[in-house]
Protein backbone atom coordinates (compact mmCIF):
# COMPACT_ATOMS: atom_id res chain seq x y z
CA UNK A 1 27.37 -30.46 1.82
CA UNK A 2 24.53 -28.24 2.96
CA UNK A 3 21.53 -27.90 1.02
CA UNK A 4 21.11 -23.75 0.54
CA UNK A 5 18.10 -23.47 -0.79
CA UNK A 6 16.74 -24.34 2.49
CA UNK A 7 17.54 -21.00 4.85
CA UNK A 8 16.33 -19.07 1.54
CA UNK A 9 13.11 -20.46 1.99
CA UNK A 10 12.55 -19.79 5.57
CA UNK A 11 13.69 -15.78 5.32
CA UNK A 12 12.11 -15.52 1.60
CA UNK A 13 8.59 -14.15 3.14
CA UNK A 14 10.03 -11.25 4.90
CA UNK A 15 12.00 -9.98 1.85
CA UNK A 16 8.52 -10.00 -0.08
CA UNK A 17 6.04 -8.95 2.76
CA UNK A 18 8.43 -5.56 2.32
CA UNK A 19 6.82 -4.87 -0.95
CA UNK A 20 3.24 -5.11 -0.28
CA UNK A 21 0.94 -1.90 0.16
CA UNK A 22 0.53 -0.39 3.33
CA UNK A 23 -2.20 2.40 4.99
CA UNK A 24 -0.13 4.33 7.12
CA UNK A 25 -2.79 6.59 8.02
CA UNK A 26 -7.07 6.01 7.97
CA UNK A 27 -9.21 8.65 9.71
CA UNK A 28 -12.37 8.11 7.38
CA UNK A 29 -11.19 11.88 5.86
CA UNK A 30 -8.06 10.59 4.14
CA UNK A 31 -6.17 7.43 3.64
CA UNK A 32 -2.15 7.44 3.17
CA UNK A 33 -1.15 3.97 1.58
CA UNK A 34 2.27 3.23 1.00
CA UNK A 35 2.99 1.11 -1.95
CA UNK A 36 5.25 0.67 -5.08
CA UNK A 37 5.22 2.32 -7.53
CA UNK A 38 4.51 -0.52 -10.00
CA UNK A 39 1.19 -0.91 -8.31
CA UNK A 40 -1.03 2.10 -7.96
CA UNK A 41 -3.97 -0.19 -8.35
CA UNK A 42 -3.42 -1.89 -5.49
CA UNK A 43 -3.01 1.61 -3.34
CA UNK A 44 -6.61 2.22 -5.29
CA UNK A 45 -8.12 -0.51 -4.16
CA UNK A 46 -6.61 -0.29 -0.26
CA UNK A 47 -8.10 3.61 0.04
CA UNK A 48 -10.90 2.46 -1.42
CA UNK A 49 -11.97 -0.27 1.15
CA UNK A 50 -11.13 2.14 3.75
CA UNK A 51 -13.36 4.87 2.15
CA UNK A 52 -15.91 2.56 1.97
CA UNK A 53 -15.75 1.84 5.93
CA UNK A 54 -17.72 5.20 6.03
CA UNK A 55 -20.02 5.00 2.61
CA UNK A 56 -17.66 6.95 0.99
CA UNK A 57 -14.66 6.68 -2.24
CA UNK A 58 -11.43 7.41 -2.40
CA UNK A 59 -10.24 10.56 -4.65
CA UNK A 60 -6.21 10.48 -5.17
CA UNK A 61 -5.41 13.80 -4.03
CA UNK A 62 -1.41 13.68 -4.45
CA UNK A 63 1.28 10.99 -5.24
CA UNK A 64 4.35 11.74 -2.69
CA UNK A 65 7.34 10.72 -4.04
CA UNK A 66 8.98 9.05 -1.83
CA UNK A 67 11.99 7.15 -3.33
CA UNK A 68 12.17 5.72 -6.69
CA UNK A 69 11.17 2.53 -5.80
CA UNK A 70 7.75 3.66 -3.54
CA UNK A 71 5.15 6.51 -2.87
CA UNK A 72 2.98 7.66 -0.58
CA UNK A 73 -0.61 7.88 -2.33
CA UNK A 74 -2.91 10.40 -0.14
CA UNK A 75 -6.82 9.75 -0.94
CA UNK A 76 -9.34 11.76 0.15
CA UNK A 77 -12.83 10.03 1.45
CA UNK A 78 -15.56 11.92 -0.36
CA UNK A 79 -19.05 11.57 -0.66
CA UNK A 80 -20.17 9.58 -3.71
């Protein structure tokens, strides 16, 4: 008999890299980071790294609803 747990573990890291936050868009005006919706702190932190890239932070100008299980969070990079 075949031991199963073993082809779970190999394809187990691209299920999960699936839910991690994403920038889909940096142009040191405005950051788009797409991320669950369970973790808008994360999406924080992401724009604001990127903001910070050009001495600036990251003001959440509009949650897109996306689906119900993401969003796309659009920052703005303003002047401290």
């Amino acid at each position: 008999m075949k031991n199963p747990i073993k082809p779970i573990l190999l394809f187990m890291p691209f299920f999960l890299s699936g839910c991690t936050p994403e920038i889909l868009l940096s142009d040191g005006q405005n950051v788009v980071v797409d991320a669950n919706l369970n973790r808008p702190a994360e999406a924080k932190a992401i724009a604001d790294r990127e903001c910070a890239k050009y001495n600036k932070t990251s003001y959440l100008m509009r949650e897109a609803d996306k689906s119900n299980l993401s969003a796309n969070y659009i920052y703005e990079c303003v002047k401290p």
